[in-house]
Protein backbone atom coordinates (compact mmCIF):
# COMPACT_ATOMS: atom_id res chain seq x y z
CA UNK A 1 101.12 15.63 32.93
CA UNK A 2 98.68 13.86 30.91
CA UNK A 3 95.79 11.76 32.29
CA UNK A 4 97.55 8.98 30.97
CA UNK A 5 100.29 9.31 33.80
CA UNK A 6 97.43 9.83 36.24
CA UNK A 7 95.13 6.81 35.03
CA UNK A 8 96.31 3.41 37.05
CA UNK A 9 94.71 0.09 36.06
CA UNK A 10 92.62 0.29 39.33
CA UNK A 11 91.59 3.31 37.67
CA UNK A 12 90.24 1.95 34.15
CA UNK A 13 89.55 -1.30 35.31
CA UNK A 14 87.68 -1.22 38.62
CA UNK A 15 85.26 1.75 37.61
CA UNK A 16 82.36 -0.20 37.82
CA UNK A 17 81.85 -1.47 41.17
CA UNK A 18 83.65 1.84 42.70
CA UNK A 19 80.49 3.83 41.12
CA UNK A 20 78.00 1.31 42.01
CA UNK A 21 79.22 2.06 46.20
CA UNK A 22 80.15 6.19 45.45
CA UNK A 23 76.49 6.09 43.65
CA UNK A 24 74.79 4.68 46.81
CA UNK A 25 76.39 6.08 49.17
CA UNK A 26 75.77 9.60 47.74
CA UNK A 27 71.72 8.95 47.68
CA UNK A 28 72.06 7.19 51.20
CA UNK A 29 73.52 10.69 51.77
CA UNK A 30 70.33 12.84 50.81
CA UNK A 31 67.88 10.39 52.48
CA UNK A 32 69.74 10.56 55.54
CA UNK A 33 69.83 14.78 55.45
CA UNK A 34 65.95 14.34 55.04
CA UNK A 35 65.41 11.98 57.77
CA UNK A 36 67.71 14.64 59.88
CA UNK A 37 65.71 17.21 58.61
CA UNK A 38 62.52 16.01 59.79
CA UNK A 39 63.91 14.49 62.75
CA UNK A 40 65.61 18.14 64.01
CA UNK A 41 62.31 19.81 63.35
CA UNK A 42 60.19 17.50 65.18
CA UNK A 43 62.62 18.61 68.72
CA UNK A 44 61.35 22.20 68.45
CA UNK A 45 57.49 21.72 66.94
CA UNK A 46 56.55 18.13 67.80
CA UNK A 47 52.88 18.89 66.55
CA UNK A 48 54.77 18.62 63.31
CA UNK A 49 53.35 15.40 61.33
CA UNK A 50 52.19 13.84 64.53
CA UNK A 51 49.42 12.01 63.28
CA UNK A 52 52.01 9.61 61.20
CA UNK A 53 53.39 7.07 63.99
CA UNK A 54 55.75 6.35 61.37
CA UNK A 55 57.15 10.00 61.58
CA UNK A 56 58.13 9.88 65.28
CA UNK A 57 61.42 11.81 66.77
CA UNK A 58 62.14 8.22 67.86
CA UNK A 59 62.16 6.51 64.60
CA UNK A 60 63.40 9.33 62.88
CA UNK A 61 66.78 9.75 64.33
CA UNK A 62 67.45 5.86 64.20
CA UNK A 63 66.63 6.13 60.28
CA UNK A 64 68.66 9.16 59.52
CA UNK A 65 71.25 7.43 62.06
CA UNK A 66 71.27 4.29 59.81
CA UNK A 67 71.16 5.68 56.29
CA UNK A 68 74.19 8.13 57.18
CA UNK A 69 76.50 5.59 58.83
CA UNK A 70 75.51 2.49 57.02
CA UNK A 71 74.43 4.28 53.69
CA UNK A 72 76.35 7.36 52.96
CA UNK A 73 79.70 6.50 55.45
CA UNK A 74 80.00 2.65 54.75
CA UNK A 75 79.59 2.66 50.71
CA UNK A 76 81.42 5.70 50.44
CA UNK A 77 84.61 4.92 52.75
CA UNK A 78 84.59 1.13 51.34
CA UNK A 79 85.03 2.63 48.01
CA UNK A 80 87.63 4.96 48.05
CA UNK A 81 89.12 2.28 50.64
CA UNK A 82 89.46 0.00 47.43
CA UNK A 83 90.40 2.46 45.35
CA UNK A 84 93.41 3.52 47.36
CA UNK A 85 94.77 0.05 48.18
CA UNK A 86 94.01 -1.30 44.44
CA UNK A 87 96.71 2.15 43.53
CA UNK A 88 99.04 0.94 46.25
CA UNK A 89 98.89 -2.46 44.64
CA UNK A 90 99.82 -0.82 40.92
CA UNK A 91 97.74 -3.54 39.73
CA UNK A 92 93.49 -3.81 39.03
CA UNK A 93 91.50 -4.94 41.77
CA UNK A 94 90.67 -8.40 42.27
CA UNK A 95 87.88 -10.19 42.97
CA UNK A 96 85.54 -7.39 41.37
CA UNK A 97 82.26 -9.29 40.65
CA UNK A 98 82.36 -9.79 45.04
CA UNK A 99 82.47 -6.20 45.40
CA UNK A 100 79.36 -5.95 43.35
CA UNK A 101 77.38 -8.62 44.55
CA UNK A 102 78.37 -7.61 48.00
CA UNK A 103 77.62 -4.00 47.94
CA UNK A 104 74.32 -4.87 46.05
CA UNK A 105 73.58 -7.24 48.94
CA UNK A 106 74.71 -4.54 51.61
CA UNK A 107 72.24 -1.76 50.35
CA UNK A 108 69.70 -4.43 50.32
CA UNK A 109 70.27 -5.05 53.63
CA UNK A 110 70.53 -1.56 54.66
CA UNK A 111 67.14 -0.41 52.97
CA UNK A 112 65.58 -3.65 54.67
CA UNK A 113 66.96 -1.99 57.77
CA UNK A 114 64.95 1.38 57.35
CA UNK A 115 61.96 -0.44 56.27
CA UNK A 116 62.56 -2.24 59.86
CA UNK A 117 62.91 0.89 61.65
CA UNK A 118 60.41 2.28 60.21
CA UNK A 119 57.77 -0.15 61.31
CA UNK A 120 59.16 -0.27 64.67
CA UNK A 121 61.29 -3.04 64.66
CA UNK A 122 64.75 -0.66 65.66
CA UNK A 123 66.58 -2.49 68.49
CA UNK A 124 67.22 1.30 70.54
CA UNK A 125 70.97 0.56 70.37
CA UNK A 126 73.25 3.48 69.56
CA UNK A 127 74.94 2.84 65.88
CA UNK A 128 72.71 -0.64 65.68
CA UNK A 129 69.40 0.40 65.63
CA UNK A 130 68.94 -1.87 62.86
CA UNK A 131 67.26 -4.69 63.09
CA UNK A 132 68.57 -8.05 64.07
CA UNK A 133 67.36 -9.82 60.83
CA UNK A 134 69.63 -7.44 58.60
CA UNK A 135 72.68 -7.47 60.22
CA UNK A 136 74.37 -11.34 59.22
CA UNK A 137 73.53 -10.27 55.81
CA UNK A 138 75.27 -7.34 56.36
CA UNK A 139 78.12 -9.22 57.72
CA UNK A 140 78.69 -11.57 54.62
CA UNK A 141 77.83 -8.46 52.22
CA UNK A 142 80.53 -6.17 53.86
CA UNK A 143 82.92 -9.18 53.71
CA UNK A 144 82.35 -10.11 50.20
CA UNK A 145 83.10 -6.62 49.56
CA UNK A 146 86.31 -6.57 52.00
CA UNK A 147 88.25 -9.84 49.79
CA UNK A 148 89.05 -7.17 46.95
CA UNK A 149 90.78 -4.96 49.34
CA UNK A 150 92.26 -7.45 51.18
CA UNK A 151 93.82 -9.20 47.81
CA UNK A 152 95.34 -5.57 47.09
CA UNK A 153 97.01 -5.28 50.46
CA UNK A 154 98.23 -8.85 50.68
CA UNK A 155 99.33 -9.28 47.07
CA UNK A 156 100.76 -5.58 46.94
CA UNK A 157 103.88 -5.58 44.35
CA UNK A 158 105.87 -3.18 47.01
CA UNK A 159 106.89 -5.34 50.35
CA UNK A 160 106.65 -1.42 51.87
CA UNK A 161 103.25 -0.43 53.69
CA UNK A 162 102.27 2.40 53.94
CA UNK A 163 99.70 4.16 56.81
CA UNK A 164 97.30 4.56 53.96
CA UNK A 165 97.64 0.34 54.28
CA UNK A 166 97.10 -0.17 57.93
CA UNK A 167 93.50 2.14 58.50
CA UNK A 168 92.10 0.89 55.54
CA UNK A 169 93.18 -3.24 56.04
CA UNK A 170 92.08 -2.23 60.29
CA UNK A 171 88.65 -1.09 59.16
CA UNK A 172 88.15 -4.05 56.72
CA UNK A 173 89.18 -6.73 59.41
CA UNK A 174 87.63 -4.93 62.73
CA UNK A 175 84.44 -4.08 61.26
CA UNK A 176 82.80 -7.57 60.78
CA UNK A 177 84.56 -8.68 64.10
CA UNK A 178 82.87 -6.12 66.54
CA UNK A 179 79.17 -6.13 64.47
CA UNK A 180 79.55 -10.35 65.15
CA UNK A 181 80.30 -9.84 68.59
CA UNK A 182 77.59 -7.23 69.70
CA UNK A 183 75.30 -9.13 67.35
CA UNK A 184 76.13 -12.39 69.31
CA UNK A 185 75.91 -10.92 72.68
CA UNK A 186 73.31 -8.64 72.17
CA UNK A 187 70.32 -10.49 70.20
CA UNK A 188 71.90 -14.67 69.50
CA UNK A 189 72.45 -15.11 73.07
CA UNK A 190 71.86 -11.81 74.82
CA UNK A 191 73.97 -10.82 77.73
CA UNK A 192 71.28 -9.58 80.99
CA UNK A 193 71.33 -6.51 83.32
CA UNK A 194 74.38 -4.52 83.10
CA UNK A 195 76.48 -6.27 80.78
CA UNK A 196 74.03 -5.47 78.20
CA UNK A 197 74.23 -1.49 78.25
CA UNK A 198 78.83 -2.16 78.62
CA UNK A 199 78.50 -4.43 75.61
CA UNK A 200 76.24 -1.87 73.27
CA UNK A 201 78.66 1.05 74.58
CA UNK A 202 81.87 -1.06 73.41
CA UNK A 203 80.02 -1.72 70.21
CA UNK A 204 79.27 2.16 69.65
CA UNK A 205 82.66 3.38 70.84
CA UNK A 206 84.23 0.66 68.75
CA UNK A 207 82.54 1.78 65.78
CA UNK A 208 83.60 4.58 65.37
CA UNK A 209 87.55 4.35 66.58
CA UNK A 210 88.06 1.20 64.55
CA UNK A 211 85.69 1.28 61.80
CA UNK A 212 84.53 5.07 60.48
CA UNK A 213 88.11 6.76 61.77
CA UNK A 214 90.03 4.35 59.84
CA UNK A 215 87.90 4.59 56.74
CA UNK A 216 88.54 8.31 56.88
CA UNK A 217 91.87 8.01 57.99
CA UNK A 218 93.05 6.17 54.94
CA UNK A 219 91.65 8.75 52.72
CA UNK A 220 93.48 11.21 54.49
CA UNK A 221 96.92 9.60 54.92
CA UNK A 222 96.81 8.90 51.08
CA UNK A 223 95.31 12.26 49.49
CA UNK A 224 97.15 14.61 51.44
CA UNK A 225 100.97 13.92 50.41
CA UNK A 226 99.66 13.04 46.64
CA UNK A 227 97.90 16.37 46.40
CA UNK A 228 101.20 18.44 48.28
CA UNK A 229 103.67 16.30 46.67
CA UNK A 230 105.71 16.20 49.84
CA UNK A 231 106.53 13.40 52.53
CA UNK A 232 104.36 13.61 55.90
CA UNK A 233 106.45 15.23 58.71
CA UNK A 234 107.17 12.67 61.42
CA UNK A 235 106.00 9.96 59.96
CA UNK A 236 108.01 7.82 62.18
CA UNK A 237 105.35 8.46 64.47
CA UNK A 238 102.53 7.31 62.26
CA UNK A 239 102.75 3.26 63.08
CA UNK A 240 102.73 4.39 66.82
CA UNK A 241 99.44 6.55 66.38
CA UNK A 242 97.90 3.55 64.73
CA UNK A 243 98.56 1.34 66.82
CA UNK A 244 97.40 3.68 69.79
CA UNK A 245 94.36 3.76 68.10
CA UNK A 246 93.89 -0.08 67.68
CA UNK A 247 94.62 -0.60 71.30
CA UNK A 248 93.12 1.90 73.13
CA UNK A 249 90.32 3.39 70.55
CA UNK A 250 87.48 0.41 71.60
CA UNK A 251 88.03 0.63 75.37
CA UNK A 252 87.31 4.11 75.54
CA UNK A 253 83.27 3.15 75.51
CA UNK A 254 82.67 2.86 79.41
CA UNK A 255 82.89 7.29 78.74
CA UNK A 256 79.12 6.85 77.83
CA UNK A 257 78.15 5.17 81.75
CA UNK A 258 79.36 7.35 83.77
CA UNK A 259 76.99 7.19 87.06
CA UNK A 260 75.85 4.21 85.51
CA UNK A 261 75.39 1.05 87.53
CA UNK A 262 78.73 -0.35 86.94
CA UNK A 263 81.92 -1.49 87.92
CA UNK A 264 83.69 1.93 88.64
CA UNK A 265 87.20 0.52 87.03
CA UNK A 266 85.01 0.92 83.27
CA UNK A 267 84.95 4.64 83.27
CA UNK A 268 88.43 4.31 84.79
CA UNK A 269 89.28 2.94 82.24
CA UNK A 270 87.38 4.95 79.76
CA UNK A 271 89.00 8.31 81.24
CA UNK A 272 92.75 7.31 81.15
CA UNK A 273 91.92 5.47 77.56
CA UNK A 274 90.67 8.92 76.30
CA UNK A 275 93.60 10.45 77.54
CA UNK A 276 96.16 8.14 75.94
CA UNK A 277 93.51 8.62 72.59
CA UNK A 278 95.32 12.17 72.44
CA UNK A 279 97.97 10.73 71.56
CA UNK A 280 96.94 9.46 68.34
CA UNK A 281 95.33 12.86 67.25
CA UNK A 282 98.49 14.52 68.00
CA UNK A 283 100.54 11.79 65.70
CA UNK A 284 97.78 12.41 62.74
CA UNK A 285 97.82 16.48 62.89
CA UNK A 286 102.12 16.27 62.51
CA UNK A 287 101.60 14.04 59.64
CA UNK A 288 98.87 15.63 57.77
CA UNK A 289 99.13 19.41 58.46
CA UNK A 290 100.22 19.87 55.32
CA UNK A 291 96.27 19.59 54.43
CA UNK A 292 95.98 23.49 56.42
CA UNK A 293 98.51 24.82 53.71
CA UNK A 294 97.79 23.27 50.37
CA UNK A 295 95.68 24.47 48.20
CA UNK A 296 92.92 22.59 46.39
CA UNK A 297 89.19 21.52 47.35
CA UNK A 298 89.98 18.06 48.40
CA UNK A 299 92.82 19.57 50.80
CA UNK A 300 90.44 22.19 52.27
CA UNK A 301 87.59 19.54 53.12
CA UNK A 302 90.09 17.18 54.41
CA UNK A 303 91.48 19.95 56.64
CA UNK A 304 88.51 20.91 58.27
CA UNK A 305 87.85 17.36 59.05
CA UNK A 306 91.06 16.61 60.65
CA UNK A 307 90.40 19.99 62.80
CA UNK A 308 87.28 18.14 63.88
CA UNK A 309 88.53 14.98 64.73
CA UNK A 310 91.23 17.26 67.03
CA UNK A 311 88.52 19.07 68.62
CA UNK A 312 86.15 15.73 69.10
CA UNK A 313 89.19 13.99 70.56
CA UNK A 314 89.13 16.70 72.94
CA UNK A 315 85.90 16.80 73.37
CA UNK A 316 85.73 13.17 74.44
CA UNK A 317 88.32 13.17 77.14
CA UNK A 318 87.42 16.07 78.46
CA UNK A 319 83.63 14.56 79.14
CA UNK A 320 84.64 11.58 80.08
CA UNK A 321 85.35 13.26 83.87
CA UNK A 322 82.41 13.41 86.20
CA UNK A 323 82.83 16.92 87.39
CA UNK A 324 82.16 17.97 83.21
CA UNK A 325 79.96 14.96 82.33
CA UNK A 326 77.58 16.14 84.95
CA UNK A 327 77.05 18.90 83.09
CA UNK A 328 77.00 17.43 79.58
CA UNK A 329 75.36 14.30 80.17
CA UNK A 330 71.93 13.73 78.92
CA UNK A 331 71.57 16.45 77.03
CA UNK A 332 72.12 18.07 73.48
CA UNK A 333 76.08 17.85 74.12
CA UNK A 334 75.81 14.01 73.33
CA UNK A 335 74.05 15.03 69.58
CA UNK A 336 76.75 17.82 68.95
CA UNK A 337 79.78 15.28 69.63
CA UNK A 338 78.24 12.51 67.54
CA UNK A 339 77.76 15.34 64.98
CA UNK A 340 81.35 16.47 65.10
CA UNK A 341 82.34 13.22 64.61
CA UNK A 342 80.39 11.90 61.91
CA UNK A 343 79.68 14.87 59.55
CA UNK A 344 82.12 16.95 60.94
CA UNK A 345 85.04 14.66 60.92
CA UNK A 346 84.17 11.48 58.74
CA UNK A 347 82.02 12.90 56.27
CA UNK A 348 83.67 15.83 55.45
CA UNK A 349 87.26 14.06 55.04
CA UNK A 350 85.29 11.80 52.19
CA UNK A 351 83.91 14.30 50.82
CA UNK A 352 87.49 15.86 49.85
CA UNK A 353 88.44 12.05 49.00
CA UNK A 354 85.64 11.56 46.93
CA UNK A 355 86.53 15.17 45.20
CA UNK A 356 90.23 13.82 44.66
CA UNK A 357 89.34 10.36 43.43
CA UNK A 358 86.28 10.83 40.89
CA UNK A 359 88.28 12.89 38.36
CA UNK A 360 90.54 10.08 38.58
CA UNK A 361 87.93 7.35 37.81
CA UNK A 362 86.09 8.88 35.01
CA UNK A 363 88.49 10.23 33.64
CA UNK A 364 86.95 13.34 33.33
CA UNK A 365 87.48 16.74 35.50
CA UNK A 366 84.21 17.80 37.95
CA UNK A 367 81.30 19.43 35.54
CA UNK A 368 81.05 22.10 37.46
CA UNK A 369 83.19 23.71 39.71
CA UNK A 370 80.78 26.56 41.12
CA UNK A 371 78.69 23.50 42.66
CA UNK A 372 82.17 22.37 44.14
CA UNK A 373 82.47 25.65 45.77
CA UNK A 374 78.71 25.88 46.82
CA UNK A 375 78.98 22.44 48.74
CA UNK A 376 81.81 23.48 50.51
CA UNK A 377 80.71 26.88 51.35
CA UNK A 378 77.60 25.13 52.65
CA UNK A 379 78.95 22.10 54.52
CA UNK A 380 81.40 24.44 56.93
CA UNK A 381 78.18 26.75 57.33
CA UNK A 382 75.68 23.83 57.69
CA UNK A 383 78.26 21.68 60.19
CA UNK A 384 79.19 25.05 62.36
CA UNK A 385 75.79 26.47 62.35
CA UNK A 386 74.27 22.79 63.63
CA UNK A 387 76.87 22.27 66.36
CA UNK A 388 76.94 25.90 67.77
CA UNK A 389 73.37 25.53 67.74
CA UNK A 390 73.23 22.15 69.63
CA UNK A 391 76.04 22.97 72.46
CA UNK A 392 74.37 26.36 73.09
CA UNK A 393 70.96 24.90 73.47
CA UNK A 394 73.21 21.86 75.73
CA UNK A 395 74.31 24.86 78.14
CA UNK A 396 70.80 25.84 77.90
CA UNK A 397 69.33 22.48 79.10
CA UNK A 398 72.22 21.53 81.54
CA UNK A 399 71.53 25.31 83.39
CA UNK A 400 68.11 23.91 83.38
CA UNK A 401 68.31 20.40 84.63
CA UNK A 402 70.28 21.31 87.39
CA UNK A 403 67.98 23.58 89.25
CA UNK A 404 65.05 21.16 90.71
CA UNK A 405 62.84 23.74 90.51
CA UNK A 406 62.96 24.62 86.86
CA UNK A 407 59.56 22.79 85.47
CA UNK A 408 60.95 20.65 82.30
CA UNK A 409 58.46 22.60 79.98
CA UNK A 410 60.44 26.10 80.81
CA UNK A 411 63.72 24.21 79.73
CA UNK A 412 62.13 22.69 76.48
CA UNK A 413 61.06 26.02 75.84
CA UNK A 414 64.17 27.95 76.50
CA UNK A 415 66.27 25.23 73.66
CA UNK A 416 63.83 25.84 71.26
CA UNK A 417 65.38 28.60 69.69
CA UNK A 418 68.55 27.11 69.46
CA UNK A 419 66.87 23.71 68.02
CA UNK A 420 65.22 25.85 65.24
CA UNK A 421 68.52 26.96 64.16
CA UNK A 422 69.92 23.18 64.95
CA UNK A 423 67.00 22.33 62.04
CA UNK A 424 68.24 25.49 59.64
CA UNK A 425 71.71 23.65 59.66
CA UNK A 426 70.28 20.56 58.63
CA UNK A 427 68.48 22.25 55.54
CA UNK A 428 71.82 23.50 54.60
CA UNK A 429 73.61 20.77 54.79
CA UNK A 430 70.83 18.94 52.27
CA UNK A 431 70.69 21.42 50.05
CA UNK A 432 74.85 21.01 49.64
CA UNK A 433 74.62 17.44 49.63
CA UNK A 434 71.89 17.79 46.28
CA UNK A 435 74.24 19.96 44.76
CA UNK A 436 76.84 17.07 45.59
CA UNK A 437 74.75 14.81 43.80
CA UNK A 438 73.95 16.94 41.00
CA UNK A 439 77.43 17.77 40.26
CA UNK A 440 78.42 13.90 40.27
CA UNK A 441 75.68 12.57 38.63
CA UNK A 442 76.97 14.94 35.91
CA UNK A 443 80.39 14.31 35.99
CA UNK A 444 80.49 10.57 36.15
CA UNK A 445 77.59 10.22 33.33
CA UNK A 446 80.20 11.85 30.84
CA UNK A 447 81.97 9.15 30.71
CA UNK A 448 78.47 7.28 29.10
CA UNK A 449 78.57 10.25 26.74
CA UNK A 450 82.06 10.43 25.71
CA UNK A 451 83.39 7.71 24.15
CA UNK A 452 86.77 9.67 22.50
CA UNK A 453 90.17 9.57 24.79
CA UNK A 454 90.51 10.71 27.75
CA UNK A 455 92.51 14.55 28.61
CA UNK A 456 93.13 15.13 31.70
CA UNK A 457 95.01 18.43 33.63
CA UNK A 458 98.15 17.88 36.35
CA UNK A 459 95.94 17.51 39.74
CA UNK A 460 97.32 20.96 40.86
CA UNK A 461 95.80 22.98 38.43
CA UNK A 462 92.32 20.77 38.21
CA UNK A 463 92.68 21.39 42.53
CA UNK A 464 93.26 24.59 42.08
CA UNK A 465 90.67 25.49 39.34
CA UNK A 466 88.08 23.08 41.79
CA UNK A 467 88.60 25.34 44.33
């Protein structure tokens, strides 16, 4: 197979803007490991750079917060997003010069968000810390940047859809609906007492089950059967797990208020929607496990995350029952789900997209494929070391919490140790998101260099030589 038979016009054509959001979402990538970095030491030795106010645990986690989810997971997961429906299509992507303005308009936005943040303007929301005066760019930015994909999936040549279709067309269309509602009810005309905390835990819930899942989702559903070259098992079940996920993924929020002053039907609701929520893992694990017996680096980053979205989906409906959120709330459990979720599930599923699609793109095969072996190596390290670290030192603190008379400075010491090694992850982690960055800096640059044809391998021996 030549790389003539792998090029598509989405491939050749579309290059630009697809760099311009791979290329900033990678360095929103390192900046956020920093910020984590320095926020994760600051837990364990908060002597460490207090004289800066800007340098705060506080301000810290709401900046590495921001530049991973709106940085690395939104510019990343909107371009291979594209990338995948423009291939669908089999024709180039519309509406390009919108997906440039818009994503230049988005990081904008997003680096005027960690200037905010930084000067203390953060609004202490989870997953909107950012401040209100960003966000309604954002809004227009992300859908400038959503009419491209939404062209591809409405003017596809092939009446069939594909699951691949749905996540990615969900996450363009819910995204800008549920950041306009918490942004209306939360700072235009902001809802009082109670209705406040139900409306910011929708908003974070609803972020994640119908925004960053789908991104990641669509990556998945399209990489794994390309790279196996076999139909999903069961993939009658596929529009059913979707469509679970649609449904019940935003009402699952009221999980975070348990003992909360609330109506008692929202957890209710929260526990039975986590529940049904199984559902949908257990559709996408029979479609994809092909990713846990192919070979290939994309396959093998994929795979892990897809084992943590299992175990987060677990995870949540377990905690969301009082007899084991008594134990879990309000402490370092909270950190090691959003972890799992994030970087264990999200981040690591585009990382094996972003593996797949560059070579693809350029052109031109990975420079080096010791770094692709070093990042992976150091991710599963990194993401196993930092949550092992964080429930441990969450057993820890819970043990502690629950006996009155344990003084609060004997508990902060006793998760210390654990929090070091919590802030050892987090160096990992960077240091195998540089090499990332390293390794596509080089790759993608050779197509500046190079201006004679492109060669290319079949994508099972390029896999298998990647990994």
């Amino acid at each position: 197979m030549s790389m003539k038979s792998e090029l598509t016009a989405t491939d050749s054509s579309s290059r630009p803007p697809l760099l311009l959001l791979l290329v900033s979402g990678l360095v929103w990538l390192v900046i956020s490991g920093v910020l984590s970095l320095l926020a994760s030491m600051q837990l364990h030795s908060p002597g460490f750079m207090a004289h800066c106010p800007i340098v705060t645990y506080g301000r810290m986690t709401v900046l590495a917060e921001t530049s991973f989810v709106y940085g690395w997971l939104a510019n990343t997961g909107l371009a291979l997003a594209l990338w995948i429906l423009g291939r669908l299509a089999a024709e180039p992507l519309r509406a390009q010069n919108w997906v440039i303005g818009g994503a230049l308009f988005w990081n904008i936005a997003v680096t005027g968000a960690v200037i905010g943040v930084a000067v203390g303007d953060a609004t202490g929301f989870e997953f909107l810390g950012l401040p209100k005066y960003v966000q309604l760019m954002m809004l227009f930015s992300y859908a400038a940047i959503a009419v491209s994909g939404l062209l591809a999936w409405s003017g596809r040549l092939r009446q069939v859809s594909y699951a691949a279709h749905w996540y990615a067309a969900a996450a363009l269309f819910l995204f800008p609906w549920i950041l306009s509602i918490a942004h209306v009810m939360l700072f235009a005309v902001p809802a009082r007492g109670v209705v406040q905390a139900i409306v910011a835990g929708w908003f974070a819930q609803s972020a994640w089950t119908l925004w960053m899942a789908p991104l990641a989702l669509t990556v998945a559903y399209y990489v794994v059967p390309k790279v196996t070259g076999r139909v999903l098992p069961s993939y009658e079940f596929a529009s059913l797990g979707f469509w679970c996920l649609i449904f019940v993924g935003g009402l699952t929020g009221g999980r975070h208020l348990l003992g909360g002053p609330v109506p008692a039907w929202i957890p209710s609701v929260a526990v039975v929607s986590c529940a049904l929520l199984l559902f949908h893992t257990v559709v996408v694990l029979l479609n994809l496990r092909g990713a846990f017996s192919g070979s290939g680096i994309a396959l093998k980053f994929i795979a892990f995350g897809l084992a943590a979205y299992f175990v987060g989906a677990i995870g949540d409906a377990l905690t969301s029952f009082h007899s084991i959120a008594a134990h879990t709330q309000f402490t370092y459990f909270d950190e090691a789900q959003k972890q799992l979720a994030l970087y264990g599930a999200a981040s690591t599923i585009l990382f094996g997209g972003v593996y797949y699609a560059l070579p693809r793109i350029t052109g031109k095969e990975w420079l080096s494929g010791r770094l692709v072996r070093a990042h992976l190596f150091l991710s599963v390290v990194g993401i196993l070391l930092l949550l092992g670290s964080l429930a441990v030192a969450s057993v820890t603190q819970s043990q502690g919490l629950l006996e009155a008379s344990v003084p609060f400075s004997d508990i902060a010491k006793n998760t210390r140790p654990w929090l070091a090694a919590a802030s050892v992850a987090q160096g990992i982690l960077l240091l195998g998101n540089l090499l990332f960055l390293v390794n596509f800096y080089g790759t993608s640059c050779m197509i500046l260099k190079l201006s004679s044809p492109a060669s290319f391998n079949p994508p099972s021996e390029m896999e298998t030589r990647a990994s």
